[in-house]
C-alpha atoms as a PDB file:
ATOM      1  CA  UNK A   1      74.864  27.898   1.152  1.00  0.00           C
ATOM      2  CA  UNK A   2      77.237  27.969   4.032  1.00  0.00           C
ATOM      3  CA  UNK A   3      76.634  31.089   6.154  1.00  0.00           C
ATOM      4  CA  UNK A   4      79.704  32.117   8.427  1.00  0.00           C
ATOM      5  CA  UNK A   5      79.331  34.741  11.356  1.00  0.00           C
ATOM      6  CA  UNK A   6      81.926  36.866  12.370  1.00  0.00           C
ATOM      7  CA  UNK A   7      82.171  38.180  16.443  1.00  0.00           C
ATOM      8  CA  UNK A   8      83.978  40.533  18.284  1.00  0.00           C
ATOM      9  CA  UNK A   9      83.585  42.992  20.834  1.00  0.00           C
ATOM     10  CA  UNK A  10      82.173  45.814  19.393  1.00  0.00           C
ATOM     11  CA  UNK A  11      82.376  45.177  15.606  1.00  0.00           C
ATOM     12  CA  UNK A  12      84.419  47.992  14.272  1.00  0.00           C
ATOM     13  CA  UNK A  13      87.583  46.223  13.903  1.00  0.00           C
ATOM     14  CA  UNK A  14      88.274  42.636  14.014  1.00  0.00           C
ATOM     15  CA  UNK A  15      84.983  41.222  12.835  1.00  0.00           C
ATOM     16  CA  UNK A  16      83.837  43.370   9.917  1.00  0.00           C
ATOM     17  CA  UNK A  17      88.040  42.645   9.140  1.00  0.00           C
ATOM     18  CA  UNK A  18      87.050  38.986   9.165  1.00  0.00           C
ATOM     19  CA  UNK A  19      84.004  39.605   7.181  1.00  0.00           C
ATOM     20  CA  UNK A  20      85.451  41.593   4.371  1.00  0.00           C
ATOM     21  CA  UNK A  21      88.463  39.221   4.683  1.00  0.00           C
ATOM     22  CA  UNK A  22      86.202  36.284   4.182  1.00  0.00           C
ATOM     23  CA  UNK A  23      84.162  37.963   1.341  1.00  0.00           C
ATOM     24  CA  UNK A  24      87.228  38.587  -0.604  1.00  0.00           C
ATOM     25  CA  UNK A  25      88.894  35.065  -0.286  1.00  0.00           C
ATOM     26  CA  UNK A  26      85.224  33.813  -1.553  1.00  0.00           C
ATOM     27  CA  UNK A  27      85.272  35.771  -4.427  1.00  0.00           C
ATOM     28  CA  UNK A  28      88.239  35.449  -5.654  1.00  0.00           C
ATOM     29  CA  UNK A  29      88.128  31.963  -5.591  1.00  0.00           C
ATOM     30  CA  UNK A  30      84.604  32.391  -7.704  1.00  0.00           C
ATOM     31  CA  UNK A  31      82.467  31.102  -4.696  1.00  0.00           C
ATOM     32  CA  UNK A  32      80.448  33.923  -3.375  1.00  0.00           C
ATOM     33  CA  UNK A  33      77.322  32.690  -4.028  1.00  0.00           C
ATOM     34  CA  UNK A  34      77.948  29.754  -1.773  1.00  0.00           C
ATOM     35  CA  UNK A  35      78.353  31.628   0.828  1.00  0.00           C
ATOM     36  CA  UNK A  36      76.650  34.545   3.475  1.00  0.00           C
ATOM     37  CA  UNK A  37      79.397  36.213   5.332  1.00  0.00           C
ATOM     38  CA  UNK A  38      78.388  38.654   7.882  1.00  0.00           C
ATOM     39  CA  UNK A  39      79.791  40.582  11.174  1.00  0.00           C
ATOM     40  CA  UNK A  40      78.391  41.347  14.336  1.00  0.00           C
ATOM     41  CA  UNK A  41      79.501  42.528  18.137  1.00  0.00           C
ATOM     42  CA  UNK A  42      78.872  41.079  21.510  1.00  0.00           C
ATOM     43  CA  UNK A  43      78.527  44.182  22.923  1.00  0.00           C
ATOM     44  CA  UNK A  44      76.296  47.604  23.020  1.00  0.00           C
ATOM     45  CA  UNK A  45      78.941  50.242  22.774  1.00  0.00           C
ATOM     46  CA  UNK A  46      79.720  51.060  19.059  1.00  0.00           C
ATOM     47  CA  UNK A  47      75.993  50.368  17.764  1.00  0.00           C
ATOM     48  CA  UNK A  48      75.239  51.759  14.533  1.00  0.00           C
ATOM     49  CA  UNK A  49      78.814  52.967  14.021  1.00  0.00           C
ATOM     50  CA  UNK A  50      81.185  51.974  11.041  1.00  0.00           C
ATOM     51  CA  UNK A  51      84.264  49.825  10.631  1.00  0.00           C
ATOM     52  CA  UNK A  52      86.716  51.958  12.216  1.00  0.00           C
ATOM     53  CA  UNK A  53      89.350  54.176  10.264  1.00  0.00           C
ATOM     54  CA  UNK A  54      92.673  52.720  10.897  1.00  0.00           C
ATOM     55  CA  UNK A  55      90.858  49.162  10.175  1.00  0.00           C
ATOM     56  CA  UNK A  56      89.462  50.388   7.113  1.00  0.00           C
ATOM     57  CA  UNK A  57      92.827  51.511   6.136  1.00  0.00           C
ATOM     58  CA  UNK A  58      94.605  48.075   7.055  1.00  0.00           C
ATOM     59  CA  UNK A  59      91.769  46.537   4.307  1.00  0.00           C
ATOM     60  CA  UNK A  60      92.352  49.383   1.635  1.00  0.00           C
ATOM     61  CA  UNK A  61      96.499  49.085   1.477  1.00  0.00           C
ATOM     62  CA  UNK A  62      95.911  45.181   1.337  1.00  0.00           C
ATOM     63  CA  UNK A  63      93.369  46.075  -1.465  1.00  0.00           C
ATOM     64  CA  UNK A  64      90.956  44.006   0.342  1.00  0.00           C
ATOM     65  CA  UNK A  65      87.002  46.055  -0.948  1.00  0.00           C
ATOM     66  CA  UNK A  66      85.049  46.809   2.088  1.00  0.00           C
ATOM     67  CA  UNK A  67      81.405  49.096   1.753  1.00  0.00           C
ATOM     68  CA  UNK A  68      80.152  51.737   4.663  1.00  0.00           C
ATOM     69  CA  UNK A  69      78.437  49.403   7.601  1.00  0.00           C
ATOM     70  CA  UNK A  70      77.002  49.382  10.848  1.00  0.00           C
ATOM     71  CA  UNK A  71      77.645  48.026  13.779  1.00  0.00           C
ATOM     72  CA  UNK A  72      75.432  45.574  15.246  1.00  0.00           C
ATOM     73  CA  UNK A  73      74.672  43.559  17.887  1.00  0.00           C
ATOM     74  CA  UNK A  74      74.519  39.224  18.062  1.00  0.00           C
ATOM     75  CA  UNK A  75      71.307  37.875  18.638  1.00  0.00           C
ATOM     76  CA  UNK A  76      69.749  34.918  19.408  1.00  0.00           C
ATOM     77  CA  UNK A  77      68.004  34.149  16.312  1.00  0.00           C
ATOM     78  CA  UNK A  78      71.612  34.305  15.049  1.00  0.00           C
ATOM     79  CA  UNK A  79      72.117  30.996  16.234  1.00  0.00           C
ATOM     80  CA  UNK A  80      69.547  29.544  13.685  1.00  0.00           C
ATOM     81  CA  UNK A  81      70.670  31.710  10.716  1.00  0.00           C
ATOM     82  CA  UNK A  82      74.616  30.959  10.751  1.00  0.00           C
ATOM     83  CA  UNK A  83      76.089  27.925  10.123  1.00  0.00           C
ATOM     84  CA  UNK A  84      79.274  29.135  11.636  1.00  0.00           C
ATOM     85  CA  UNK A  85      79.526  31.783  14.448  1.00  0.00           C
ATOM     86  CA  UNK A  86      83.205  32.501  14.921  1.00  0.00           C
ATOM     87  CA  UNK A  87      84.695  34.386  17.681  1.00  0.00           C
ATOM     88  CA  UNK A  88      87.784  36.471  17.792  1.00  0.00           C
ATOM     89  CA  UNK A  89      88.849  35.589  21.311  1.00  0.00           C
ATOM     90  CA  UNK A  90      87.859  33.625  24.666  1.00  0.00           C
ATOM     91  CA  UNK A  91      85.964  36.966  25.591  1.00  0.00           C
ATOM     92  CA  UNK A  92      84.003  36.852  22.944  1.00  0.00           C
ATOM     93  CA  UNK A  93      83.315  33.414  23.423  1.00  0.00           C
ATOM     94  CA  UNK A  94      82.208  33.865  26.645  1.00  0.00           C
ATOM     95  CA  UNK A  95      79.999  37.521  25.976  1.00  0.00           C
ATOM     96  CA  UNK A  96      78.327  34.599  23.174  1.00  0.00           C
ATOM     97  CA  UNK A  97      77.091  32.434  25.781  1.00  0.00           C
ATOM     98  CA  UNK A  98      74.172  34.779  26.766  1.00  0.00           C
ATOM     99  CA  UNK A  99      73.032  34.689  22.602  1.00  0.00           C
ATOM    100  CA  UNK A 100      74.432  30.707  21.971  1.00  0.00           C
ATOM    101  CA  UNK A 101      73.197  29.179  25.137  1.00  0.00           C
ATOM    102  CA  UNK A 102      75.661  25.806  25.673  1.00  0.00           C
ATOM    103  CA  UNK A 103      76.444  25.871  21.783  1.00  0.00           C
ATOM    104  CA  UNK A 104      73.658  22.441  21.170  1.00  0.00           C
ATOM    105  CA  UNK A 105      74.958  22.434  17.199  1.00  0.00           C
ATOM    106  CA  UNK A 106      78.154  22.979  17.704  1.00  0.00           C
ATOM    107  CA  UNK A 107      78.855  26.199  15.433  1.00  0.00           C
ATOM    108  CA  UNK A 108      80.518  28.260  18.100  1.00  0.00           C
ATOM    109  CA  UNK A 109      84.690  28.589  17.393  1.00  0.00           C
ATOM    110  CA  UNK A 110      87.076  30.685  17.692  1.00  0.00           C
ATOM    111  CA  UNK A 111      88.908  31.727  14.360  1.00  0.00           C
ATOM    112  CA  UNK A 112      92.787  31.110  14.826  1.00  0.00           C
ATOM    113  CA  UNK A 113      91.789  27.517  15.814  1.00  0.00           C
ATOM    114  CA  UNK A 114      90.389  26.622  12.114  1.00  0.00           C
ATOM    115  CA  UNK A 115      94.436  27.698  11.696  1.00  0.00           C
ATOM    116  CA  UNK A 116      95.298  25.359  14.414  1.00  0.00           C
ATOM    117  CA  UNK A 117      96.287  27.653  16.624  1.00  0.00           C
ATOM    118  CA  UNK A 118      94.878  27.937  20.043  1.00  0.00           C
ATOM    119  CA  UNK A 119      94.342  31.422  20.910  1.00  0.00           C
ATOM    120  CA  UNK A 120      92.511  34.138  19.822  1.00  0.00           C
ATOM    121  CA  UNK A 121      93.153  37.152  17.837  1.00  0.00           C
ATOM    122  CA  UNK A 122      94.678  40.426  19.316  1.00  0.00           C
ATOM    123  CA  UNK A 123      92.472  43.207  19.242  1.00  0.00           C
ATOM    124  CA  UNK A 124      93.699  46.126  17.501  1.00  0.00           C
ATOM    125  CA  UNK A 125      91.879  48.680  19.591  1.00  0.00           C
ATOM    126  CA  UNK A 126      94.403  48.190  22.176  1.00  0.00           C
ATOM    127  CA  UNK A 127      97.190  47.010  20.413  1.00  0.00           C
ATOM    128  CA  UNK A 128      97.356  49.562  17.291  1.00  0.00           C
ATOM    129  CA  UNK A 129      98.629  46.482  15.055  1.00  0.00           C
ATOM    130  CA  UNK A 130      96.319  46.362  12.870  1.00  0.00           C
ATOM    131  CA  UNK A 131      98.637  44.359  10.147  1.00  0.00           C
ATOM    132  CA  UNK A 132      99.022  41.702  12.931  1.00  0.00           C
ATOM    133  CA  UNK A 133      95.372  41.227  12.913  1.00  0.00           C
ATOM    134  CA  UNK A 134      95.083  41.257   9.508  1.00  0.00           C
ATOM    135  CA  UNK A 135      97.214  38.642   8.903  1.00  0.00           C
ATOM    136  CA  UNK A 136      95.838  36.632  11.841  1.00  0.00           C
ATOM    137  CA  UNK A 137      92.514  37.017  10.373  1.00  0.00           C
ATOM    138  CA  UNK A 138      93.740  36.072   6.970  1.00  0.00           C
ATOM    139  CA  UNK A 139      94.930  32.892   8.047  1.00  0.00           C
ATOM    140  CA  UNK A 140      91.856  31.792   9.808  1.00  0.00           C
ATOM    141  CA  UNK A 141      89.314  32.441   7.184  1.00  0.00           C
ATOM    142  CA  UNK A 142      91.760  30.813   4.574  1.00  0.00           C
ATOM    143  CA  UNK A 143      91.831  27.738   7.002  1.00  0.00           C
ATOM    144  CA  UNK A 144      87.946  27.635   6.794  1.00  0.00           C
ATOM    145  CA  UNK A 145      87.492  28.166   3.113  1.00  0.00           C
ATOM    146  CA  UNK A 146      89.483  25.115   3.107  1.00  0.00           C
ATOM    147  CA  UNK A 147      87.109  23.230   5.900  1.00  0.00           C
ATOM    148  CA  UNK A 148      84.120  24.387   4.248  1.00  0.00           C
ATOM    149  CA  UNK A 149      84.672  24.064   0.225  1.00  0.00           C
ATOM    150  CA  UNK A 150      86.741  21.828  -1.817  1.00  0.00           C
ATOM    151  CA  UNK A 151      89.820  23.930  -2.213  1.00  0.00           C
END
């Protein structure tokens, strides 16, 4: 079982995005089993709090299913659990180091480089463009059901 964690800031838009994302691209291609997708935050602020609204909406017009969540925060017994820990941006890579240590595995990325792209993912909380980080995070988890299956 390959199991994939999602990270951003707080974990109300862009990760729990990237995990839904991720979900449905498994299961559509008849492969959830293989695989544990999950979200989490690098930060305190929005513990306990669901995907926000205008992200939820992004998901339901692209007919991407979602469920009711909570916000949580990274640990560092995530670093044994996931396979994969996959940031949205340098920030979040950097927030990760206190949780990841110096990355001894190598599992730590950043998502638009499995799309071979060199930057990270613009966070809709400040930008409002939620359909640009949408497709951004469609791209990225496409590019690593390819790296991780046969597809």
């Amino acid at each position: 079982m390959m199991r994939i964690l999602f990270v951003c800031h707080g974990n109300i838009c862009r990760s729990p995005m990237a995990e839904f994302v991720m979900k449905d691209i498994v299961s559509r291609h008849g492969l959830a089993e293989m695989y544990q997708i999950e979200s989490c935050a690098t930060s305190s602020e929005e513990l306990g709090h669901d995907m926000y609204p205008p992200a939820k909406e992004e998901l339901r017009r692209r007919g991407v299913p979602f469920v009711r969540r909570s916000a949580r925060r990274m640990t560092e017994e995530d670093y044994g659990r996931f396979d994969m820990i996959v940031a949205m941006d340098r920030e979040n890579l950097r927030n990760m180091r206190r949780f990841v240590g110096n990355d001894p595995e190598g599992k730590v990325s950043l998502l638009m480089s499995h799309a071979g792209e060199d930057r990270g993912v613009d966070d809709p909380w400040y930008t409002g463009d939620f359909s640009a980080t949408y497709r951004d995070v469609v791209r990225g988890c496409e590019a690593i059901l390819r790296e991780t299956s046969r597809l």
